[in-house]
N, C-alpha and C. Protein backbone atom coordinates (compact mmCIF):
# COMPACT_ATOMS: atom_id res chain seq x y z
N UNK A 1 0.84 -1.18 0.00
CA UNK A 1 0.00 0.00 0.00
C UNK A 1 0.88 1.24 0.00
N UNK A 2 0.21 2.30 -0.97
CA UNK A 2 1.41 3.24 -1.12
C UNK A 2 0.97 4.52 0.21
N UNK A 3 1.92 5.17 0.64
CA UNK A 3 1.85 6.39 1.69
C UNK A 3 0.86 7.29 1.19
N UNK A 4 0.36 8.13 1.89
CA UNK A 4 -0.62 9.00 1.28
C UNK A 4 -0.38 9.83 2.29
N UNK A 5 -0.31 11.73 2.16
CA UNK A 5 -0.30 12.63 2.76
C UNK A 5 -1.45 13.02 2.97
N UNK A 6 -2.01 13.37 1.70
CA UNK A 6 -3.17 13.86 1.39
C UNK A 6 -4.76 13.21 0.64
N UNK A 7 -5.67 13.37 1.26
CA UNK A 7 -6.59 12.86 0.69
C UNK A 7 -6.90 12.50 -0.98
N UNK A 8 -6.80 13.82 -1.49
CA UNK A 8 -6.39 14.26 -2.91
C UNK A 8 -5.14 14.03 -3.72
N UNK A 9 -4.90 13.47 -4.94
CA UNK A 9 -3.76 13.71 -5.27
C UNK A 9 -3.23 14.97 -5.55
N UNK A 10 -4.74 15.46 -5.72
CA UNK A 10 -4.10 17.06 -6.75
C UNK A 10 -3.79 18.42 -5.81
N UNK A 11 -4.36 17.73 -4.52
CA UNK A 11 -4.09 18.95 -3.37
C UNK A 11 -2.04 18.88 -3.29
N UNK A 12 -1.49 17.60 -3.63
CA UNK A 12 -0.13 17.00 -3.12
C UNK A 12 0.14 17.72 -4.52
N UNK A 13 -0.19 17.41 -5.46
CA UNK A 13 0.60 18.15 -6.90
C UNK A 13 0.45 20.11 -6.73
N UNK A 14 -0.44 20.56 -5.79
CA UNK A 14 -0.89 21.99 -5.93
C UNK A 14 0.07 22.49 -5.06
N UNK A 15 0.57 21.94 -3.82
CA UNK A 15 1.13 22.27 -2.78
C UNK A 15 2.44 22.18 -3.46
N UNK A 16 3.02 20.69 -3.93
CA UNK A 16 3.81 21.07 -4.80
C UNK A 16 4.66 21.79 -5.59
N UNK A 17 4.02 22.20 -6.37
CA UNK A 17 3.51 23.18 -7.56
C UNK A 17 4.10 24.75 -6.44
N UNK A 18 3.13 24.87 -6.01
CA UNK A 18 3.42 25.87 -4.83
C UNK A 18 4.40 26.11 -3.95
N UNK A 19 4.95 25.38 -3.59
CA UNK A 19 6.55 25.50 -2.76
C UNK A 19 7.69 25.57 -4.04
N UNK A 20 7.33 24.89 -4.90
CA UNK A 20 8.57 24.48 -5.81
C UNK A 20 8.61 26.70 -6.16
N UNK A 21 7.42 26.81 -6.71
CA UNK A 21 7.58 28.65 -6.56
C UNK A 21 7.85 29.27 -5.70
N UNK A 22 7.69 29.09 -4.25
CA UNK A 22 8.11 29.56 -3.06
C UNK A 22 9.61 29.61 -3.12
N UNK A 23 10.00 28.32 -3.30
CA UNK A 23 11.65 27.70 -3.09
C UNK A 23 12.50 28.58 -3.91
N UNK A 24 11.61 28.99 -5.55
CA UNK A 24 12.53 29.69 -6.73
C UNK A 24 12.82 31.34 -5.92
N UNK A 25 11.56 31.45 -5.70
CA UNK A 25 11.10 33.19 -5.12
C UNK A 25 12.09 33.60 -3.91
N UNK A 26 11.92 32.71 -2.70
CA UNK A 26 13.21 33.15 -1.76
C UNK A 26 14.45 32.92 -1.73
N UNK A 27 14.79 31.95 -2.43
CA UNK A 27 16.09 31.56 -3.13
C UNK A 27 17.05 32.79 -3.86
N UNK A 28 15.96 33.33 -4.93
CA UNK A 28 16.28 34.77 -5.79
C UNK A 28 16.69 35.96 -4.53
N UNK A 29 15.62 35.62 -3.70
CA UNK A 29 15.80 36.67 -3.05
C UNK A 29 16.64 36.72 -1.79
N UNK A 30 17.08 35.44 -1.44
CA UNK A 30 17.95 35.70 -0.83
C UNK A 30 19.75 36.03 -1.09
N UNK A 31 19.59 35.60 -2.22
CA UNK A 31 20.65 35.89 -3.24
C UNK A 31 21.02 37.16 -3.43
N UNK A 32 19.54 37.91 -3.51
CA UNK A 32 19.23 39.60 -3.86
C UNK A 32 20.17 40.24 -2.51
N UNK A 33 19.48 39.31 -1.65
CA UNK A 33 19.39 40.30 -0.06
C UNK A 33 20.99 40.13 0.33
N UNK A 34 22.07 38.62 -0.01
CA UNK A 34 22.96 38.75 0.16
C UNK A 34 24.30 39.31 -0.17
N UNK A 35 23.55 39.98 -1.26
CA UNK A 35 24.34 40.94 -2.25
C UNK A 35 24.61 42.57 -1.25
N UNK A 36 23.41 42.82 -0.53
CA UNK A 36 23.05 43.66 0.15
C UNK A 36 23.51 43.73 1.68
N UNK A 37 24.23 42.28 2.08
CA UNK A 37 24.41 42.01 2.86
C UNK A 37 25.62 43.05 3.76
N UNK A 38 25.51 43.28 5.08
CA UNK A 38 26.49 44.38 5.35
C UNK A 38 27.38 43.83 6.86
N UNK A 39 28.31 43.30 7.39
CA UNK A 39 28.69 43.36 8.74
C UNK A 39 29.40 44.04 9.44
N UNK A 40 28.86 45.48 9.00
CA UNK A 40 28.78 46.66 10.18
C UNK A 40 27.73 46.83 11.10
N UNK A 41 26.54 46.14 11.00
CA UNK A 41 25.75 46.34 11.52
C UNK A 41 25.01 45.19 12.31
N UNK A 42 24.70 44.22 13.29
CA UNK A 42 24.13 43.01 12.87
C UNK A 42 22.69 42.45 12.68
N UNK A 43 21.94 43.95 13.48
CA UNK A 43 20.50 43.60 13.07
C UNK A 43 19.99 45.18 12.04
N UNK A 44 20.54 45.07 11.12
CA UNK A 44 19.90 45.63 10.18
C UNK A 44 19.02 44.96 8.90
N UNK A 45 18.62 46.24 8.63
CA UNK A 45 17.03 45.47 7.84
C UNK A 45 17.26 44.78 6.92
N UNK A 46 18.72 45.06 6.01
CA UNK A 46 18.83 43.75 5.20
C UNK A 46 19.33 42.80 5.86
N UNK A 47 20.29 42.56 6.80
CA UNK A 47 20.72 41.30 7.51
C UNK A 47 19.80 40.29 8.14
N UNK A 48 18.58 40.85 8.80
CA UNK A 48 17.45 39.66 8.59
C UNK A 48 16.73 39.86 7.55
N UNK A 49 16.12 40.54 6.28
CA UNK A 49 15.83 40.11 5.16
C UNK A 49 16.57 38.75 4.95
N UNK A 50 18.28 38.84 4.45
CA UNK A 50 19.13 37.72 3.89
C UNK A 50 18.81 36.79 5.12
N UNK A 51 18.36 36.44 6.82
CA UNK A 51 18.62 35.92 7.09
C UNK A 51 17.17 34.61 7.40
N UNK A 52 15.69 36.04 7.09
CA UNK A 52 14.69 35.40 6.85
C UNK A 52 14.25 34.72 5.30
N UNK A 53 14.89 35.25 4.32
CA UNK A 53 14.31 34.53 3.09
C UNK A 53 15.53 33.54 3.05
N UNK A 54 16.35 33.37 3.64
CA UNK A 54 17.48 31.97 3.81
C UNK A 54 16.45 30.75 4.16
N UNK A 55 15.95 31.24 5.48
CA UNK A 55 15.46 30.23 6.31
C UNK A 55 13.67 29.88 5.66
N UNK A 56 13.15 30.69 4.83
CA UNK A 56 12.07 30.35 3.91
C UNK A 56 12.55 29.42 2.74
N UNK A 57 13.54 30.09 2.31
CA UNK A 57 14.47 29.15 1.28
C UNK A 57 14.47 27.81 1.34
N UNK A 58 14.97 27.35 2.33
CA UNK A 58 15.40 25.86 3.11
C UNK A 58 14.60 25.51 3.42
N UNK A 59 13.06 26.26 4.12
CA UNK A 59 12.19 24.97 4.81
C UNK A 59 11.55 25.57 3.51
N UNK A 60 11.45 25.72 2.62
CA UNK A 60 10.66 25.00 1.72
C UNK A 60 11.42 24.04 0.45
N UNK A 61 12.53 24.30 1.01
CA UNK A 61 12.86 22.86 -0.19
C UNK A 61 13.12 21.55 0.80
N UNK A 62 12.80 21.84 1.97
CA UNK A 62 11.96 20.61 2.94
C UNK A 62 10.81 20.32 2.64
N UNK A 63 9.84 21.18 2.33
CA UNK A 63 8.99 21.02 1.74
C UNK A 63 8.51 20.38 0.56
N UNK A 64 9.42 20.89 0.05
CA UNK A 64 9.35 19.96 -1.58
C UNK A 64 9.88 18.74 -1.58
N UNK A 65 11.05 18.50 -0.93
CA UNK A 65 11.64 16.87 -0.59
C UNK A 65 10.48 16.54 0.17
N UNK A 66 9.91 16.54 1.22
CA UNK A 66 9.17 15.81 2.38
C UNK A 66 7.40 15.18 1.21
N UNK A 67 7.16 16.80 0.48
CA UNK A 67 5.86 16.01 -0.14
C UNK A 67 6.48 14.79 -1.61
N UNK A 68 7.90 15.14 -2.05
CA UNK A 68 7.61 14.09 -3.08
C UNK A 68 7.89 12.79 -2.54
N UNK A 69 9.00 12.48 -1.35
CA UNK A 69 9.03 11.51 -0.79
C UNK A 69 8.19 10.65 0.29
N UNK A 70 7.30 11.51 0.76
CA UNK A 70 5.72 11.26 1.43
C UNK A 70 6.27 10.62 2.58
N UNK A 71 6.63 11.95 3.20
CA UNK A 71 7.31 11.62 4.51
C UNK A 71 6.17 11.58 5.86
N UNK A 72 6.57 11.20 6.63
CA UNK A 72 5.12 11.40 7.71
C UNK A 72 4.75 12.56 8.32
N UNK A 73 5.76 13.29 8.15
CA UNK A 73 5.97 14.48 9.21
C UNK A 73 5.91 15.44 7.90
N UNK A 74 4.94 15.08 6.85
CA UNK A 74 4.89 16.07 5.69
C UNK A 74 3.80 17.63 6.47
N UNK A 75 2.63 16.96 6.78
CA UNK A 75 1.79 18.35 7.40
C UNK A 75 2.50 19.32 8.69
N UNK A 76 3.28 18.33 9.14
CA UNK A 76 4.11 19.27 10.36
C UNK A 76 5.34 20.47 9.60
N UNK A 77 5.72 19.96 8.40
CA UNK A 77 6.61 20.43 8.26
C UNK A 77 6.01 21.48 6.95
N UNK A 78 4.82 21.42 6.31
CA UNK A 78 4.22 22.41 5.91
C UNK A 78 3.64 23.56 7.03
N UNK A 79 3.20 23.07 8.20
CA UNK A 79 2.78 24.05 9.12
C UNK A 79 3.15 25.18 9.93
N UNK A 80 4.95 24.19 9.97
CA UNK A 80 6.00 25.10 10.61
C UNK A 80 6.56 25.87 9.45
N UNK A 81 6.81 25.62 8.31
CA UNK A 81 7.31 26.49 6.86
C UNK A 81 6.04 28.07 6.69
N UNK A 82 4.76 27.50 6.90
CA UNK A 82 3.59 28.40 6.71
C UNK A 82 3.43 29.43 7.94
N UNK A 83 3.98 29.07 8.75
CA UNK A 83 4.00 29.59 10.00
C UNK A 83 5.32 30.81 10.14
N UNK A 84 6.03 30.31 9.78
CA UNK A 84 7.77 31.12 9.51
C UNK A 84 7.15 32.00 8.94
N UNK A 85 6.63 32.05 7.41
CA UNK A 85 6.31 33.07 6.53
C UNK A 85 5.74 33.55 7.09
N UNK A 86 4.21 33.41 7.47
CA UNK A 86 3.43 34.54 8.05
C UNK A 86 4.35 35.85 9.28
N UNK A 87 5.25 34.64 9.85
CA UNK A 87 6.08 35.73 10.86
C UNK A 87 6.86 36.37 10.04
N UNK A 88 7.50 36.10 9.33
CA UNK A 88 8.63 36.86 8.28
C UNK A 88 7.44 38.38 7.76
N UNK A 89 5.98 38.25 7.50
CA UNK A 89 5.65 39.61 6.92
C UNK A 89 4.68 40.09 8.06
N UNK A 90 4.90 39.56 9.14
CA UNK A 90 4.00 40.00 10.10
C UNK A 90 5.45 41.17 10.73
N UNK A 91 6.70 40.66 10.66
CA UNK A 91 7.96 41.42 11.07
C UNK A 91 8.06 42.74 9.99
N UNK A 92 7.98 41.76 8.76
CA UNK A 92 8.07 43.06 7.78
C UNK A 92 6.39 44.75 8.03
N UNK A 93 5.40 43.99 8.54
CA UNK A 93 4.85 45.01 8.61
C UNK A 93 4.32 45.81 10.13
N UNK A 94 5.69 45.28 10.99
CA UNK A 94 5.82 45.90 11.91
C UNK A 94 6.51 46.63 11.55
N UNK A 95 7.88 46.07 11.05
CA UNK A 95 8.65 47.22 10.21
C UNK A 95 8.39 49.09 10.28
N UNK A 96 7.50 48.56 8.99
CA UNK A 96 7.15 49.60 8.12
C UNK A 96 6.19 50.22 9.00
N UNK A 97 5.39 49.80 9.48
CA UNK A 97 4.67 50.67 10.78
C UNK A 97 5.56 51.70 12.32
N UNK A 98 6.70 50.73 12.10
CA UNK A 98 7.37 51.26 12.88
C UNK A 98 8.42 52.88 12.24
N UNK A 99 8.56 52.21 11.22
CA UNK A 99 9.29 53.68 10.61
C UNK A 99 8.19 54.68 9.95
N UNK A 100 7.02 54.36 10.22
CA UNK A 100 5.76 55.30 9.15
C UNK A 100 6.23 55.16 7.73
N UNK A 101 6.53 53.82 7.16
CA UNK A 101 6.39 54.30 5.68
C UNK A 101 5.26 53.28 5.55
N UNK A 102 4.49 53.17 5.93
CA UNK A 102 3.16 52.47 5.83
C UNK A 102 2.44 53.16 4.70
N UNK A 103 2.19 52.86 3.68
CA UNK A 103 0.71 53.21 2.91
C UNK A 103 0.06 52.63 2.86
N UNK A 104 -1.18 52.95 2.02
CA UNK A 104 -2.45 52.10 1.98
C UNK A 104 -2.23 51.27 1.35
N UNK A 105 -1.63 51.22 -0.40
CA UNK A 105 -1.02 50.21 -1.06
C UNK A 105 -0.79 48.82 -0.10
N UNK A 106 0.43 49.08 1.10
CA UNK A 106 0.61 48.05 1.72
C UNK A 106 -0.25 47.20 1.94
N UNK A 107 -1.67 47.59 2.25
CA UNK A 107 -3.06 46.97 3.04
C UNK A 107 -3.27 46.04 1.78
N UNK A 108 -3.37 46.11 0.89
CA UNK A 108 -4.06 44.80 0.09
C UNK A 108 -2.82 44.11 -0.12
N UNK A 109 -1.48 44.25 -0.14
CA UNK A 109 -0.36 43.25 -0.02
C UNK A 109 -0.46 42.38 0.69
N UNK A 110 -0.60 43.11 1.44
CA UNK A 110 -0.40 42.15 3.18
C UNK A 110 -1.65 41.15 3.72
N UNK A 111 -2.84 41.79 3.22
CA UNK A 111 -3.95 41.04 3.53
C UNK A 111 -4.24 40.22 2.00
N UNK A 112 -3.79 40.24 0.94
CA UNK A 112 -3.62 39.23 0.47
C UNK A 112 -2.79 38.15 0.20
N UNK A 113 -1.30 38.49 0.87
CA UNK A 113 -0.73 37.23 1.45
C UNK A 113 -0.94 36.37 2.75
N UNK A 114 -1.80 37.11 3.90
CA UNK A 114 -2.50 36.63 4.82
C UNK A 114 -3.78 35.65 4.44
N UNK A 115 -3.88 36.20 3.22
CA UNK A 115 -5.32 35.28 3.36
C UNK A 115 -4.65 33.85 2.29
N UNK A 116 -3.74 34.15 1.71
CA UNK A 116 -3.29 32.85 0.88
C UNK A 116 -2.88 31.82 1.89
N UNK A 117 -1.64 32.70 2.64
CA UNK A 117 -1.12 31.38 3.35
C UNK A 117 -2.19 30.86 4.83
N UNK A 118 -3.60 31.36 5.15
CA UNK A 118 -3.74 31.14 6.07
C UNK A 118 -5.01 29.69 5.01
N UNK A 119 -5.17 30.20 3.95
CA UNK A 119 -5.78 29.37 2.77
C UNK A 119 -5.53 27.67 2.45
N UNK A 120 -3.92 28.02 2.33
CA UNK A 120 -2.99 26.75 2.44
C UNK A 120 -2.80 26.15 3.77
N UNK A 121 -2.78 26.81 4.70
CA UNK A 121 -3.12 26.16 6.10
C UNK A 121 -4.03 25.79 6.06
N UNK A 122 -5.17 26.00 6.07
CA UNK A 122 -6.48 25.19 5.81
C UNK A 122 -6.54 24.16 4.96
N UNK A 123 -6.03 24.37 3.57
CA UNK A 123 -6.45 23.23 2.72
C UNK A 123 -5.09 21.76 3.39
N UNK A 124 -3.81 22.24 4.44
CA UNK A 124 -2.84 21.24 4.26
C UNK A 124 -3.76 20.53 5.32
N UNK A 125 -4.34 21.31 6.61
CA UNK A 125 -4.73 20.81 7.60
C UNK A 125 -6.60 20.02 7.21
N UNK A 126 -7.53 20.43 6.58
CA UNK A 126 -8.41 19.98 6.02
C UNK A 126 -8.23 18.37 5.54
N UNK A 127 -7.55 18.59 4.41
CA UNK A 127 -7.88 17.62 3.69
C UNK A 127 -5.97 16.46 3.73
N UNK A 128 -5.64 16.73 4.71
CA UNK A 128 -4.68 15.69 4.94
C UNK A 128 -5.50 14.16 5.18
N UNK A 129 -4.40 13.05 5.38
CA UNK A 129 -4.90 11.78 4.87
C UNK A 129 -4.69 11.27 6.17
N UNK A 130 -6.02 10.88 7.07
CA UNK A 130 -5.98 10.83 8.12
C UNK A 130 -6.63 8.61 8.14
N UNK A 131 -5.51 8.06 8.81
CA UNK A 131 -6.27 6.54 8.57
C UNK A 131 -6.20 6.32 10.29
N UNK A 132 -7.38 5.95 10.74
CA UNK A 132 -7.47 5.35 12.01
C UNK A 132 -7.62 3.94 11.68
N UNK A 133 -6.63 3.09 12.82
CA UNK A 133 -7.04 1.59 12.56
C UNK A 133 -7.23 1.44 14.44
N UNK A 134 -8.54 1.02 14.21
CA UNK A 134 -9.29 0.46 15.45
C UNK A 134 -9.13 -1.30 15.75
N UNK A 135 -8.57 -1.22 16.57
CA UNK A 135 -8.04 -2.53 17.15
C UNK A 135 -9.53 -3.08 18.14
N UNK A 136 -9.62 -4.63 17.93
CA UNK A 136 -10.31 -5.08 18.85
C UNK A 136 -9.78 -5.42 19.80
N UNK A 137 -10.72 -5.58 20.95
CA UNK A 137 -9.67 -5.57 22.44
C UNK A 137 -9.20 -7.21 22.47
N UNK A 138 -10.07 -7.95 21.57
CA UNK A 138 -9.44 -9.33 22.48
C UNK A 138 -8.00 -9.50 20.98
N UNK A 139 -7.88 -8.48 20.14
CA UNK A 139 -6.68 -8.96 19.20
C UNK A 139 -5.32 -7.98 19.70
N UNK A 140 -5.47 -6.93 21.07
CA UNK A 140 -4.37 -6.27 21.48
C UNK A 140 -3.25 -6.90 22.06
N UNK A 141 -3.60 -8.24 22.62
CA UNK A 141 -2.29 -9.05 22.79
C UNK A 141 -1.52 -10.24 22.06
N UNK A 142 -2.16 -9.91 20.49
CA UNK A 142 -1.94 -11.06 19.66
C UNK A 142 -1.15 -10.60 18.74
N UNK A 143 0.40 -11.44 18.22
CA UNK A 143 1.13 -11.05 17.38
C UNK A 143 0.39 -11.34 15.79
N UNK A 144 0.64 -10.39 14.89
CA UNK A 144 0.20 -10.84 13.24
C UNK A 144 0.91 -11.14 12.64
């Protein structure tokens, strides 16, 4: 019997599909950010940029290894990757609140990457592949 993460195949090909773009996107950009990189300073705004799209980078090409190899710990390790990000622009728009360069522009950025990844949290946690096997009591002390 083969492993199954997900109920769906096509939710496992979408998620997929979806990190493998995640993986290209912070990858670029951490590349971008390490170009930018400075050690005069150690918490400046590009030094965790390069040091948050690193660590998006990596857990999502955990991501992408864990769903093609249909690991068990595939929804844990989408949850904690989905979870990072949301903190990575929940930081970024403290940020920008904090220095007033807040515009309105920002507001549909931000609340439409909030609503994607809280989207994909739902659909990883929804429709994951959940098998209960119910044991009878008089077969719990019997080898198979």
């Amino acid at each position: 019997m083969e492993k199954k993460v997900f109920k769906y195949k096509i939710i496992g090909v979408l998620l997929f599909l979806i990190e493998l773009f995640i993986f290209i996107l912070f990858t670029y950009g951490s590349y971008d950010s390490f170009i930018e990189f400075g050690s005069n300073e150690i918490f400046s705004r590009e030094n965790m940029t390069f040091v948050f799209a690193s660590v998006i980078a990596f857990t999502s090409l955990l991501c992408v290894i864990s769903i093609l190899l249909r690991f068990r710990k595939t929804i844990l390790i989408l949850n904690v990757h989905y979870s990072i990000i949301l903190f990575f622009f929940l930081f970024a728009l403290v940020e920008l609140i904090y220095e007033n360069d807040y515009f309105v522009d920002d507001n549909l950025k931000f609340i439409v990457v909030f609503l994607i990844i809280s989207t994909l949290l739902f659909i990883i946690n929804f429709f994951k592949y959940k098998k209960i096997d119910f044991l009878e009591i008089e077969d719990l002390g019997k080898l198979e």
